[in-house]
C-alpha atoms as a PDB file:
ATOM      1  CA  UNK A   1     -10.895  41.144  -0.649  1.00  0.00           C
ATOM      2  CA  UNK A   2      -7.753  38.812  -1.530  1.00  0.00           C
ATOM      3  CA  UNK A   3      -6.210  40.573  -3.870  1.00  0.00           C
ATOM      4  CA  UNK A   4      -2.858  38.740  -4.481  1.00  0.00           C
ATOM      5  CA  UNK A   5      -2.313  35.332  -2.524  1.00  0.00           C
ATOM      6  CA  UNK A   6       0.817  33.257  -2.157  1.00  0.00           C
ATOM      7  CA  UNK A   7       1.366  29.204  -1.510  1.00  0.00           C
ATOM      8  CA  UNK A   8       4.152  27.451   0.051  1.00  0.00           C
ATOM      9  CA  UNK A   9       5.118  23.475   1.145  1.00  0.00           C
ATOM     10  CA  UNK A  10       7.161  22.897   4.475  1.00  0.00           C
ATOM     11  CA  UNK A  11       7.827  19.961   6.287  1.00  0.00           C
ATOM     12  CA  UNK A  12       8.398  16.748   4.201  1.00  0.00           C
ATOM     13  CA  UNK A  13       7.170  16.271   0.639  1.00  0.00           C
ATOM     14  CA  UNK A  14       4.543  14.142   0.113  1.00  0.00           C
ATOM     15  CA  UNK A  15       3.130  12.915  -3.880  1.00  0.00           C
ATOM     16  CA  UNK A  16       0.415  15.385  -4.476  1.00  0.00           C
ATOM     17  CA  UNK A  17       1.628  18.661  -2.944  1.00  0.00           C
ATOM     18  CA  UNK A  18       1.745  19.785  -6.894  1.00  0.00           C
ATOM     19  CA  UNK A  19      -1.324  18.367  -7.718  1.00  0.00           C
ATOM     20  CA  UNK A  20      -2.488  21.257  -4.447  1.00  0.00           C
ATOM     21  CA  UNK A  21      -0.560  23.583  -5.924  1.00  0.00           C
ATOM     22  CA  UNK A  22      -1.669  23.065  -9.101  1.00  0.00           C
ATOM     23  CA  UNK A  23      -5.249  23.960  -7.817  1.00  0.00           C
ATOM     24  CA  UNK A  24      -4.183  27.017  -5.737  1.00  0.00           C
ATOM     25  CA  UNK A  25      -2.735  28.571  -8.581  1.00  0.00           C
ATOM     26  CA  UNK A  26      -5.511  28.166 -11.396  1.00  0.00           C
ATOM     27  CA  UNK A  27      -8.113  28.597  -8.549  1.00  0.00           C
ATOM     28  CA  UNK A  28      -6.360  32.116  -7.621  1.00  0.00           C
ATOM     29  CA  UNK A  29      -6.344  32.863 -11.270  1.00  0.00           C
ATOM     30  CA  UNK A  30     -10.268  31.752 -12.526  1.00  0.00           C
ATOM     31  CA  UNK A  31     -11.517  34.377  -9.539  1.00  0.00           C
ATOM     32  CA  UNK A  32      -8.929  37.135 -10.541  1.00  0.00           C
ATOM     33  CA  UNK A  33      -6.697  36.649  -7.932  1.00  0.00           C
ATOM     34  CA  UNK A  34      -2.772  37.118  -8.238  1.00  0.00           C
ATOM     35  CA  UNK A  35      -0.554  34.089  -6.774  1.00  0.00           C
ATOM     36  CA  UNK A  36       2.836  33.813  -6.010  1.00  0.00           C
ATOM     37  CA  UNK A  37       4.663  30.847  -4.652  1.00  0.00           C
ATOM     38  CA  UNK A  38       7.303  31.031  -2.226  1.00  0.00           C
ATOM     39  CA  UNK A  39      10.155  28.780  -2.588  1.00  0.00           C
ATOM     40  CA  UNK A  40      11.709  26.635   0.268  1.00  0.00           C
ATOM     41  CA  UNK A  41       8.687  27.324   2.822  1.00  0.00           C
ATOM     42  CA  UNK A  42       8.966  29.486   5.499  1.00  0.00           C
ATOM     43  CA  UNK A  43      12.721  30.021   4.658  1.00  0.00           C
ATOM     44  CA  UNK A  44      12.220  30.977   1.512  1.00  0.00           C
ATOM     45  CA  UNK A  45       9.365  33.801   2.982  1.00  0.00           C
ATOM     46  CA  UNK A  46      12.180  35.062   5.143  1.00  0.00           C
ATOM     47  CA  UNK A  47      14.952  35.381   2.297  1.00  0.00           C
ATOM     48  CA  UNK A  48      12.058  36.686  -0.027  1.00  0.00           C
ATOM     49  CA  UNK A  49      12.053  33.624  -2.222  1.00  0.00           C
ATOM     50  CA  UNK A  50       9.053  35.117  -4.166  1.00  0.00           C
ATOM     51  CA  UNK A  51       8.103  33.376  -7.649  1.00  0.00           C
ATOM     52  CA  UNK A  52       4.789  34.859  -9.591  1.00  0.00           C
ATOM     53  CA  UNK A  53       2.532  32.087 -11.119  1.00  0.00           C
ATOM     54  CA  UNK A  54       0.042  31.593 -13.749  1.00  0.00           C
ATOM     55  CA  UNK A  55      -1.588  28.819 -15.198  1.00  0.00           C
ATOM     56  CA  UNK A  56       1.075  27.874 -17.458  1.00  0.00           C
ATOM     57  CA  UNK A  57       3.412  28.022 -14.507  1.00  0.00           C
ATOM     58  CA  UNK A  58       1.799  24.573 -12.773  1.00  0.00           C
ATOM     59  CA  UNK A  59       1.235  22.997 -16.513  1.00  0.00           C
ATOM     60  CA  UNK A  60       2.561  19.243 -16.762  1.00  0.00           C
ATOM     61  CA  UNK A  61       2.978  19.191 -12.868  1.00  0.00           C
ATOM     62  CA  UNK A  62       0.071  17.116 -11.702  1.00  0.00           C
ATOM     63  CA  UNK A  63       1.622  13.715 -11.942  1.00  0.00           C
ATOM     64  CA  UNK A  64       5.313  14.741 -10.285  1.00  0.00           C
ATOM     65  CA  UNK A  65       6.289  13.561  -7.400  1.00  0.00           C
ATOM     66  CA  UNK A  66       7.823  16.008  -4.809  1.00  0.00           C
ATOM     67  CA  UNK A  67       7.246  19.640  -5.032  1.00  0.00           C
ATOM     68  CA  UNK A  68       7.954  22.066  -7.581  1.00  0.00           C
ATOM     69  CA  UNK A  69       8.275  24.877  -4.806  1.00  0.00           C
ATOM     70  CA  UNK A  70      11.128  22.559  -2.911  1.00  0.00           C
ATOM     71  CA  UNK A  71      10.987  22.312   1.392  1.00  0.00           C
ATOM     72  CA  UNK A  72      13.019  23.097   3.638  1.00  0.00           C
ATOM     73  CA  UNK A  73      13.343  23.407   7.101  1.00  0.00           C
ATOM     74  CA  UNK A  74      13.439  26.863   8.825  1.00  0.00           C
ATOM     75  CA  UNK A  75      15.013  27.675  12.468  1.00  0.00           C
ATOM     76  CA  UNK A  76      14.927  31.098  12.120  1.00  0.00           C
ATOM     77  CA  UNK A  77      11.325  31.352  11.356  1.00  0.00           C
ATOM     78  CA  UNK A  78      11.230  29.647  15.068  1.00  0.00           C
ATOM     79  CA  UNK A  79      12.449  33.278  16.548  1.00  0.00           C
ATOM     80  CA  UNK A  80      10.398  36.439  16.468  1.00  0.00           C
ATOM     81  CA  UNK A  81      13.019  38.194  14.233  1.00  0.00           C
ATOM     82  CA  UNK A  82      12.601  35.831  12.051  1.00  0.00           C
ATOM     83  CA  UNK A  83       9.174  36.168  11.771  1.00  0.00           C
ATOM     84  CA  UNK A  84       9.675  39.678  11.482  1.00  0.00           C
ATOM     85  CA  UNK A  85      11.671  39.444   8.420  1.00  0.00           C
ATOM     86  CA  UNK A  86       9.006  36.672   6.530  1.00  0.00           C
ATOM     87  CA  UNK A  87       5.871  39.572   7.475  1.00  0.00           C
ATOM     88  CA  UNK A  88       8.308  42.422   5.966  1.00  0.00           C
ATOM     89  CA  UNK A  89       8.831  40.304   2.627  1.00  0.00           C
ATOM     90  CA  UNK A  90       4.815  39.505   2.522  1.00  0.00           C
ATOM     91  CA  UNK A  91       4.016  42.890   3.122  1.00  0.00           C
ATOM     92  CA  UNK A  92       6.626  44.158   0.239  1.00  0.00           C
ATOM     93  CA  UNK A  93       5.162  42.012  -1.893  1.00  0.00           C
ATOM     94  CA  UNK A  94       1.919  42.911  -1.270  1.00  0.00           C
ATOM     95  CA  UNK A  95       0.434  39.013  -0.324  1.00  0.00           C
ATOM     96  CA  UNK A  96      -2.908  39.306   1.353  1.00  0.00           C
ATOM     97  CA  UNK A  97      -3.097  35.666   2.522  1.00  0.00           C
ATOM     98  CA  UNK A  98      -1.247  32.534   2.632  1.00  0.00           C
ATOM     99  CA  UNK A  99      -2.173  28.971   1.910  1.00  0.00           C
ATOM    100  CA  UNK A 100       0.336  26.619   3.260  1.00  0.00           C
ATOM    101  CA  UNK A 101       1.226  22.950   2.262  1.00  0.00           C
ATOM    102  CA  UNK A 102       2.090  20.635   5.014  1.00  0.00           C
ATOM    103  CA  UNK A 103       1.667  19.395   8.320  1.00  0.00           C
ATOM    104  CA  UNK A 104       1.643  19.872  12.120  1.00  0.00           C
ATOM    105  CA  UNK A 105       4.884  21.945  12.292  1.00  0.00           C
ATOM    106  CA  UNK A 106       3.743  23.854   9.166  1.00  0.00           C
ATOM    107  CA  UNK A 107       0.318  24.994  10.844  1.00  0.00           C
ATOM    108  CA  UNK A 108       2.207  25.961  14.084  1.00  0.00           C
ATOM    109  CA  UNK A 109       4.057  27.893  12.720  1.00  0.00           C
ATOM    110  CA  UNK A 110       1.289  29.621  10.730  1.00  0.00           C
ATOM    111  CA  UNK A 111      -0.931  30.102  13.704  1.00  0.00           C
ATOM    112  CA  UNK A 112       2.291  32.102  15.896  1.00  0.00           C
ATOM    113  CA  UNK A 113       2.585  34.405  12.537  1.00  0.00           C
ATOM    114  CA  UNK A 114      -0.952  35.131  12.164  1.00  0.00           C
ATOM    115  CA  UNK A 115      -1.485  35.710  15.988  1.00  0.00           C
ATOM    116  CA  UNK A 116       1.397  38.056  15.643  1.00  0.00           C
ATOM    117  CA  UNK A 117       0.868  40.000  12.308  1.00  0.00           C
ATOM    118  CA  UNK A 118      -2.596  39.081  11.186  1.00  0.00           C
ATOM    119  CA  UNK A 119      -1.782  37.300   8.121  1.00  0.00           C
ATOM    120  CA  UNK A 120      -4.405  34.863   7.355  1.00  0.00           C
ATOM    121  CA  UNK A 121      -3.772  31.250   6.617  1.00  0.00           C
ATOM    122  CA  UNK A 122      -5.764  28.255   5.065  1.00  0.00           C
ATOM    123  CA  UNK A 123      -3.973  24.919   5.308  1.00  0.00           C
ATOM    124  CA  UNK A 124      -3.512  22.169   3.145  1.00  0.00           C
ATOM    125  CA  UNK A 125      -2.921  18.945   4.880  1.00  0.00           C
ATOM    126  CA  UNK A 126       0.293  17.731   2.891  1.00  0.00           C
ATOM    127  CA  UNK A 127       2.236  14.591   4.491  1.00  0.00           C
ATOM    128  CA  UNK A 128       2.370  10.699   4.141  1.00  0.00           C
ATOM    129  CA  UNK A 129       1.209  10.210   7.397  1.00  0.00           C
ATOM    130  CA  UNK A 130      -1.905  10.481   7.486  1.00  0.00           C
ATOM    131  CA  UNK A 131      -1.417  11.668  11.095  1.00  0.00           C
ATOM    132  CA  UNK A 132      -3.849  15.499  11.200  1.00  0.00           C
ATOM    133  CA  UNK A 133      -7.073  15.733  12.939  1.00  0.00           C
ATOM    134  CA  UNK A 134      -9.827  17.186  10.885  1.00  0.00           C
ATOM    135  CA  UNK A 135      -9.356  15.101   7.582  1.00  0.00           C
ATOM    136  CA  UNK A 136      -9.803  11.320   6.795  1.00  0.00           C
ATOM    137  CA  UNK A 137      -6.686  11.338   4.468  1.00  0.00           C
ATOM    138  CA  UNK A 138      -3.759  13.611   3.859  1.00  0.00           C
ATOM    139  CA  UNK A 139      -2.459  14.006   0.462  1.00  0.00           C
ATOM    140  CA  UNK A 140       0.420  11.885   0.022  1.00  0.00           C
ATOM    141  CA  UNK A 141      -0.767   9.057   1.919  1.00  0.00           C
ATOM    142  CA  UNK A 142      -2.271   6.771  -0.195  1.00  0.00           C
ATOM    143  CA  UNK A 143       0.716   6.713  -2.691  1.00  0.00           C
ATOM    144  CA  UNK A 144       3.034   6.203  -0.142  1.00  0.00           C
ATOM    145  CA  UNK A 145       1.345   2.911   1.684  1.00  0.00           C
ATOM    146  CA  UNK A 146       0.856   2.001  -2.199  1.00  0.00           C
ATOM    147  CA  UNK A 147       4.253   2.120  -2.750  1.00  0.00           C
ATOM    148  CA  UNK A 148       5.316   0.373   0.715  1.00  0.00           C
ATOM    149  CA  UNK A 149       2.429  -2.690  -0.209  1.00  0.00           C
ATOM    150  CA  UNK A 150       4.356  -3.195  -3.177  1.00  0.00           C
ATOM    151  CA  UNK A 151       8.079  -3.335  -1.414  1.00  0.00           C
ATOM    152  CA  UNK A 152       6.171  -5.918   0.802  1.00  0.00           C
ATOM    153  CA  UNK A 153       4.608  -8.313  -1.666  1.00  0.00           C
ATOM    154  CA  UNK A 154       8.504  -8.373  -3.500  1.00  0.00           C
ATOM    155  CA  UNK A 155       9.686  -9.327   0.148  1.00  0.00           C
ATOM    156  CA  UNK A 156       6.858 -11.726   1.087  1.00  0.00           C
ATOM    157  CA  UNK A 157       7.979 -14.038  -1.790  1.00  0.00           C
ATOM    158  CA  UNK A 158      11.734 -13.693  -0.716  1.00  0.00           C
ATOM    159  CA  UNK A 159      10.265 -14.491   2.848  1.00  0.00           C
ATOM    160  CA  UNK A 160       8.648 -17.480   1.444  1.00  0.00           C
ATOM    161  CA  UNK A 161      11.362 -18.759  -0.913  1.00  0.00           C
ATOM    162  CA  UNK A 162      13.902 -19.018   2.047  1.00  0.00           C
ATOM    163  CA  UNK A 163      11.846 -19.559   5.096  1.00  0.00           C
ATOM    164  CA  UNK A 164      13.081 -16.135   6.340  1.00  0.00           C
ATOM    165  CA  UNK A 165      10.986 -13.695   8.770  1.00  0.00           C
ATOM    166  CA  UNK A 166      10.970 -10.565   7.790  1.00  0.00           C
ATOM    167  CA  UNK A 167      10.966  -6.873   9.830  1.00  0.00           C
ATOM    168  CA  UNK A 168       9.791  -4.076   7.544  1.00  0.00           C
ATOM    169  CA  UNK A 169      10.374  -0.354   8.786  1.00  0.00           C
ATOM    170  CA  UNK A 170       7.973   1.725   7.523  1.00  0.00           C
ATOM    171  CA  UNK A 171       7.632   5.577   7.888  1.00  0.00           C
ATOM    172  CA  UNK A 172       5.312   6.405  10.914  1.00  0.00           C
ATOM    173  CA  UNK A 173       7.343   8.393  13.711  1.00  0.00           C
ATOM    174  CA  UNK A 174       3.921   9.244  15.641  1.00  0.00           C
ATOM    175  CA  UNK A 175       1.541   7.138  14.412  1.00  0.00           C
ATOM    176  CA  UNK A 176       0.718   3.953  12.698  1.00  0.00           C
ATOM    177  CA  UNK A 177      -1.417   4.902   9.850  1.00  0.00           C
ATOM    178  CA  UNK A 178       0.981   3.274   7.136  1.00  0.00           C
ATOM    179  CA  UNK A 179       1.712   0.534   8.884  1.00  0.00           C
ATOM    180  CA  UNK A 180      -1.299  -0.896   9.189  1.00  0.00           C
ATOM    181  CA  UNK A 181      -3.241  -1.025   5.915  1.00  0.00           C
ATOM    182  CA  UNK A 182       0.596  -2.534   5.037  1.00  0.00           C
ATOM    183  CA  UNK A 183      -0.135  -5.199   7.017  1.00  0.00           C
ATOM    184  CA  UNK A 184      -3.415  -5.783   6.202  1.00  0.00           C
ATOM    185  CA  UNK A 185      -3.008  -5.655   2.477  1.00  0.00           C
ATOM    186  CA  UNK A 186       0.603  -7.454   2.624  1.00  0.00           C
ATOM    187  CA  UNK A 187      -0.344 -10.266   4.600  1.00  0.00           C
ATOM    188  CA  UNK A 188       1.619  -9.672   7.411  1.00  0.00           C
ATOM    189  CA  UNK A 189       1.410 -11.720  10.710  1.00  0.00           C
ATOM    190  CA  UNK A 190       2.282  -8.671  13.218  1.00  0.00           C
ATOM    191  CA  UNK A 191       2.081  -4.710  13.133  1.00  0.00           C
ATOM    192  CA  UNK A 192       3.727  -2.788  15.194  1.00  0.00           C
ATOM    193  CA  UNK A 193       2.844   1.129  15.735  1.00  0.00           C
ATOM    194  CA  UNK A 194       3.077   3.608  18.662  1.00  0.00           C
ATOM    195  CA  UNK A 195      -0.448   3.447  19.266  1.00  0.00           C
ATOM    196  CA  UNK A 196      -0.613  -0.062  20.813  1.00  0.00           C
ATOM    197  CA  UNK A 197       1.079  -1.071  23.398  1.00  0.00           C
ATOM    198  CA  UNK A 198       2.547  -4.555  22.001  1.00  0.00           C
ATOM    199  CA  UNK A 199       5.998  -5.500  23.294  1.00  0.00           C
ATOM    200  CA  UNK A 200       9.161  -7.536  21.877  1.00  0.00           C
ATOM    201  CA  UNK A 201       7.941 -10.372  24.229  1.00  0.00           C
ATOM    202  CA  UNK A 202       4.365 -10.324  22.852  1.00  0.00           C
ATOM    203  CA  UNK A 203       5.655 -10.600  19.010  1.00  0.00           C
ATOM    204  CA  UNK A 204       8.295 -13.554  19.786  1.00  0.00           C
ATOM    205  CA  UNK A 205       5.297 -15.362  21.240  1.00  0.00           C
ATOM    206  CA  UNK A 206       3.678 -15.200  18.320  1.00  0.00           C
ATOM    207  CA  UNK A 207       6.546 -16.120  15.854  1.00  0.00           C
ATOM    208  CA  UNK A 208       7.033 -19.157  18.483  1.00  0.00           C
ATOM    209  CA  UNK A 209       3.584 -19.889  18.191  1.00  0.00           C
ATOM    210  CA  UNK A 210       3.466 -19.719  14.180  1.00  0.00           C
ATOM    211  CA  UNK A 211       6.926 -21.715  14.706  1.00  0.00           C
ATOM    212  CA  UNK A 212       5.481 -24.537  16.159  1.00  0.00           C
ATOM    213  CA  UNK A 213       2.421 -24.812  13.667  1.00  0.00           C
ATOM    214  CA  UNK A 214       5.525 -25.291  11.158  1.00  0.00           C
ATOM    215  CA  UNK A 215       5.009 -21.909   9.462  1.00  0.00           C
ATOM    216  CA  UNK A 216       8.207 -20.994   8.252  1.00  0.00           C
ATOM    217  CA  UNK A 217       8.417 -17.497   6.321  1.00  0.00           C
ATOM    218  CA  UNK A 218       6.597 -14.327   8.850  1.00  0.00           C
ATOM    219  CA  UNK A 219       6.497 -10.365   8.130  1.00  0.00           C
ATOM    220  CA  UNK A 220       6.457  -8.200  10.758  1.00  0.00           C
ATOM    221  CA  UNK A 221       5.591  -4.406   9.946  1.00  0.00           C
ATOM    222  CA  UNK A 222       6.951  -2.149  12.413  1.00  0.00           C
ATOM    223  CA  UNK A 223       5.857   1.556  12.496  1.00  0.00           C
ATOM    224  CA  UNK A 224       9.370   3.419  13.227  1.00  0.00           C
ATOM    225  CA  UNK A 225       8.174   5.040  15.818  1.00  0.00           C
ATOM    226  CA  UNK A 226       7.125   2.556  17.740  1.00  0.00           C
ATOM    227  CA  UNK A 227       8.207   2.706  21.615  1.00  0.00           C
ATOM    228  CA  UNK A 228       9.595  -0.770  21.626  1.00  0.00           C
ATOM    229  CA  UNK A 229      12.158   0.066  19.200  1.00  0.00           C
ATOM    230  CA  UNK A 230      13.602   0.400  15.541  1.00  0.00           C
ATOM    231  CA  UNK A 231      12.938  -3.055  13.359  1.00  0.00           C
ATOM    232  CA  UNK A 232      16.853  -3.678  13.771  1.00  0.00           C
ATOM    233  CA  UNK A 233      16.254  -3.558  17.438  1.00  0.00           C
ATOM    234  CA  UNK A 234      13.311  -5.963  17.492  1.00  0.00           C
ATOM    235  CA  UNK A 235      15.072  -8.520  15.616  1.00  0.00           C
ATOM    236  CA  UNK A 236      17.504  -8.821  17.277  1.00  0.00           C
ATOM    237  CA  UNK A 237      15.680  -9.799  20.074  1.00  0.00           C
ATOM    238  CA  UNK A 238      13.219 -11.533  18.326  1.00  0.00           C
ATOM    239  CA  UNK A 239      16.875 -13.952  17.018  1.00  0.00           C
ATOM    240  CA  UNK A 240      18.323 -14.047  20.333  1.00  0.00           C
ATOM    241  CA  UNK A 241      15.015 -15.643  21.320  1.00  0.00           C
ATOM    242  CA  UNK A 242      14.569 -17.986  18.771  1.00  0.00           C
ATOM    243  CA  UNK A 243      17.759 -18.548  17.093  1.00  0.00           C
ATOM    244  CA  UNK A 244      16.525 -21.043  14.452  1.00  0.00           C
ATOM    245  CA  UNK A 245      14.923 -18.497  12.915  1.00  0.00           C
ATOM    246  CA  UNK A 246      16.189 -16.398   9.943  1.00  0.00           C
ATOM    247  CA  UNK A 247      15.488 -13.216  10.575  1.00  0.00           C
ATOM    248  CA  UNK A 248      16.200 -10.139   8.406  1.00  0.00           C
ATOM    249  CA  UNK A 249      15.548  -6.220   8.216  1.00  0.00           C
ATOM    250  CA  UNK A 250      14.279  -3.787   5.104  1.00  0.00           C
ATOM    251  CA  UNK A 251      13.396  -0.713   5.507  1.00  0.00           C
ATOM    252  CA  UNK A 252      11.507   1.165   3.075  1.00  0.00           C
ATOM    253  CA  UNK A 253      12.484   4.128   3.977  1.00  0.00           C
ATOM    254  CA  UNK A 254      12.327   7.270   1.881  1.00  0.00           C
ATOM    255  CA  UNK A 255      10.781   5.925  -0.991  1.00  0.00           C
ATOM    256  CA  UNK A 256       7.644   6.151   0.783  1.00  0.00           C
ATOM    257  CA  UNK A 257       8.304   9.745  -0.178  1.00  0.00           C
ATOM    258  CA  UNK A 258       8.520   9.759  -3.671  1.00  0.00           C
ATOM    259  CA  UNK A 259       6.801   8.965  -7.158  1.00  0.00           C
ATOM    260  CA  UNK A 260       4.151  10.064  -9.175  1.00  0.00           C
ATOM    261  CA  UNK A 261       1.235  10.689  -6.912  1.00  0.00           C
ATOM    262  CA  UNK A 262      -2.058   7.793  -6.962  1.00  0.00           C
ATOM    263  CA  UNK A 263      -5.279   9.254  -8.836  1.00  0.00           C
ATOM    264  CA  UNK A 264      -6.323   9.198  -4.883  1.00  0.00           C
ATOM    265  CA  UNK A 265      -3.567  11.709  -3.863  1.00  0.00           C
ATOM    266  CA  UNK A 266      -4.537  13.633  -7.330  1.00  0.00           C
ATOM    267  CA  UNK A 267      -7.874  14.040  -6.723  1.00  0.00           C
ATOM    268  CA  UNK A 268      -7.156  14.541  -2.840  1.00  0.00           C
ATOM    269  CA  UNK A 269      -4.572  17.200  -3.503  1.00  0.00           C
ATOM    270  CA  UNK A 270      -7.012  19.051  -6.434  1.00  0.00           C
ATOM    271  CA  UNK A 271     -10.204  19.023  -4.216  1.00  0.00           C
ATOM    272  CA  UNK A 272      -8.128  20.853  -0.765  1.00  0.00           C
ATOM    273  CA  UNK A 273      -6.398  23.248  -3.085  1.00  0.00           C
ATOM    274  CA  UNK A 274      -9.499  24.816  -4.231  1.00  0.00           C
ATOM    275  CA  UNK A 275     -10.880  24.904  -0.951  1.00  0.00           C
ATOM    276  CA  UNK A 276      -7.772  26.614   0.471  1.00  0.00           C
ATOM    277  CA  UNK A 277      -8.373  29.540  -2.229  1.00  0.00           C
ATOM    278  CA  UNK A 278     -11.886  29.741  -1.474  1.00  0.00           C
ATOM    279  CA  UNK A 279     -11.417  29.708   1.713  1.00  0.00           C
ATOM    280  CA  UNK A 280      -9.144  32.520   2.001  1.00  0.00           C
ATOM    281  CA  UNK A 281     -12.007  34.396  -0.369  1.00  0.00           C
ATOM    282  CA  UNK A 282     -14.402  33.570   2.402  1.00  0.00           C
ATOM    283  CA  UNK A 283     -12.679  35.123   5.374  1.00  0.00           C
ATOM    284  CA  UNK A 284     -11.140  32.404   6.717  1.00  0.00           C
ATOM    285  CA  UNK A 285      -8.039  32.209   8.731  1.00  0.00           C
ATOM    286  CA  UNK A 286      -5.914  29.835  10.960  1.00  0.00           C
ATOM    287  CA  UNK A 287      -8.078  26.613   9.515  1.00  0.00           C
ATOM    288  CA  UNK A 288      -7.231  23.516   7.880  1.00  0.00           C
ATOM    289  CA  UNK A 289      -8.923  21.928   4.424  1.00  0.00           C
ATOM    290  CA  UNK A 290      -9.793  18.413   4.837  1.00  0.00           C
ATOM    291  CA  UNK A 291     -12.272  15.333   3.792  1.00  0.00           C
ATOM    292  CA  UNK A 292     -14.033  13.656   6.259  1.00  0.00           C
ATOM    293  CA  UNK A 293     -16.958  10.943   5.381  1.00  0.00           C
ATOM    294  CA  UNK A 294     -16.589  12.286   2.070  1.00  0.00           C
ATOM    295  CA  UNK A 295     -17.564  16.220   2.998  1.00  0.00           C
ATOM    296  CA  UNK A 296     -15.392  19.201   2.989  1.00  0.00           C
ATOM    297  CA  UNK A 297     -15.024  21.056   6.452  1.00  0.00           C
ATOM    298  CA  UNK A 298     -12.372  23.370   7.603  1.00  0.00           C
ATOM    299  CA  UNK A 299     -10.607  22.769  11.084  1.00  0.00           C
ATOM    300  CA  UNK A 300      -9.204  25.175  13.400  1.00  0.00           C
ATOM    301  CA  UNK A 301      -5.418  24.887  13.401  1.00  0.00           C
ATOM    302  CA  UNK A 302      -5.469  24.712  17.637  1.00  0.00           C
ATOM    303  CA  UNK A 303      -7.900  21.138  16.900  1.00  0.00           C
ATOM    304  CA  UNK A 304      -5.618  20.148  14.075  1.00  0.00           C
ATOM    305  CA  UNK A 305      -2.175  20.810  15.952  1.00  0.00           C
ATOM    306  CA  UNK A 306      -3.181  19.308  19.657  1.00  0.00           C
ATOM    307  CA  UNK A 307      -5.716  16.742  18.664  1.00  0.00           C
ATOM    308  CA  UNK A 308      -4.956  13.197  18.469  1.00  0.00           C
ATOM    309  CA  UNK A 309      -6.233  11.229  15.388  1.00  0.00           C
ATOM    310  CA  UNK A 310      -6.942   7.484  16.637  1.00  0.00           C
ATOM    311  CA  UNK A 311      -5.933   4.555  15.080  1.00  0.00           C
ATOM    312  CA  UNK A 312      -9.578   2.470  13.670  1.00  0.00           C
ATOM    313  CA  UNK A 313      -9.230  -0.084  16.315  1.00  0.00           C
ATOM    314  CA  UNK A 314     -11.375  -2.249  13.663  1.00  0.00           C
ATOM    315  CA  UNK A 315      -8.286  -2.469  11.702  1.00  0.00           C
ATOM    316  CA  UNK A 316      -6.088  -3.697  14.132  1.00  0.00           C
ATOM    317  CA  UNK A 317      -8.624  -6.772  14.799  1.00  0.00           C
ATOM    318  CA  UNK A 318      -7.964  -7.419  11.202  1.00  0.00           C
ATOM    319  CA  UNK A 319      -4.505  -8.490  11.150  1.00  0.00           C
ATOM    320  CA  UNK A 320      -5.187 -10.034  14.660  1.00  0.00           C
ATOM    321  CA  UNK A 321      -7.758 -12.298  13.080  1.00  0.00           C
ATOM    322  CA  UNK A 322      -5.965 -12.446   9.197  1.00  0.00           C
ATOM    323  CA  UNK A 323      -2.399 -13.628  10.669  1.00  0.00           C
ATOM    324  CA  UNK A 324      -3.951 -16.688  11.991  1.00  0.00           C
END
């Protein structure tokens, strides 16, 4: 029997993480369940960070950006004393299970605490980039490629005006999952993500190729985590290469973080939080919440964590074929 629950975000915000919250908390309170939230993640459970909600607590907070419980990073949770000290503060406050708010790092972590003091944990897969095994989408992601397609289509007529090619960063340290509905939806004539194996050589060929068909304005989207480089870095290769092109750098950036969460992310964000809660009713421990073809299931943190999520190769013969 859960008795009295707690919820927490780690890792990087993402738009929607309240909209999860939101449905933790009034899901923990329509089955008669207590809920607290714990501020600043896991080092807010070690300091004791403890904050009692109801349903007037997450009123007003579905369409916020961010998260109301704040994130924050915790090395000490890393160490077994710290540990220690975030299962003392659980126990003293009497929490029976945890549902946590984030990504890879954040289900890591939950898996060493449960393996060493038995707390259970349902995860809630919280981050922009779309980048965990066992769900379709993450919540976060779709208002945070929305929000880089629009940067894009204010830069494509820039591009255009002055005949200018363009390399756009766009958040994606491990994986390519923003980058490339970016480039399919902003018209872009190249995407570059970790996944693939393109190289500077192979995207100046096609800029000299567009070059000679006297197109003048290009957009390049480059994941920044691809392993040829930061965008800076690829330009200037890309100028030394062809010098009579203009060539200039944006990156979006944070941004990609912030803003009031698509319905997508809303509904995304609702639909997991409930599960979380119900799972944790159901016995459930050390699992993800996700979506995939449009059906709940709950994956093991191990799959989640070591499990690679592959890039629709379907997608990447778009913009192969659309650029032309």
């Amino acid at each position: 029997m859960m008795k009295r629950i707690a919820v927490f975000t780690s890792g990087g915000d993402s738009p929607g993480m309240n909209a999860c919250i939101r449905a933790v908390v009034r899901t923990a309170v329509y089955h008669g369940i207590e809920v607290y939230g714990i501020m600043r993640g896991y080092s807010g459970m070690i300091k004791g960070e403890f904050v009692k909600l109801d349903s007037a607590s997450v009123a007003n907070t579905v369409q916020k950006g961010g998260t109301i419980l704040k994130s924050a990073r915790s090395q000490k949770f890393m160490t077994k004393e710290g540990r220690q000290q975030a299962f003392d503060q659980l126990v003293n406050n009497g929490i029976d299970g945890l549902v946590a708010i984030g990504g890879n790092g954040t289900f890591t972590g939950a898996t060493i605490f449960e393996q060493e003091f038995g707390i259970p944990t349902v995860g809630a897969p919280g981050t922009i980039d779309n980048d965990l095994y066992g769900t379709d989408y993450t919540i976060g992601y779709d208002t945070a490629v929305n929000t880089a397609l629009e940067a894009i289509d204010k830069i494509r007529d820039t591009a255009d005006s002055h005949d200018r090619c363009f390399f756009i960063e766009v958040m994606g340290r491990d994986s390519g999952y923003i980058a490339i509905p970016c480039a399919i939806g902003g018209g872009a004539e190249i995407v570059m993500i970790p996944e693939t194996q393109m190289s500077t050589e192979a995207v100046i060929e096609t800029l000299q190729a567009g070059w000679k068909r006297s197109k003048t304005s290009f957009i390049v989207v480059v994941a920044e985590g691809d392993e040829e480089g930061n965008s800076h870095s690829v330009a200037k290769q890309v100028k030394a290469a062809i010098p009579e092109l203009d060539t200039r750098v944006t990156i979006i950036g944070h941004v990609q973080r912030g803003g009031s969460p698509t319905a997508a992310d809303r509904l995304l964000g609702s639909q997991i939080g409930i599960a979380a809660v119900e799972g944790l009713m159901n016995g459930m421990r050390n699992v993800m919440a996700g979506i995939v073809d449009r059906k709940l299931v709950y994956t093991p943190f191990s799959d989640t964590i070591h499990k690679k999520k592959l890039i629709n190769q379907t997608f990447m013969r778009m913009v192969e074929i659309l650029s032309v």
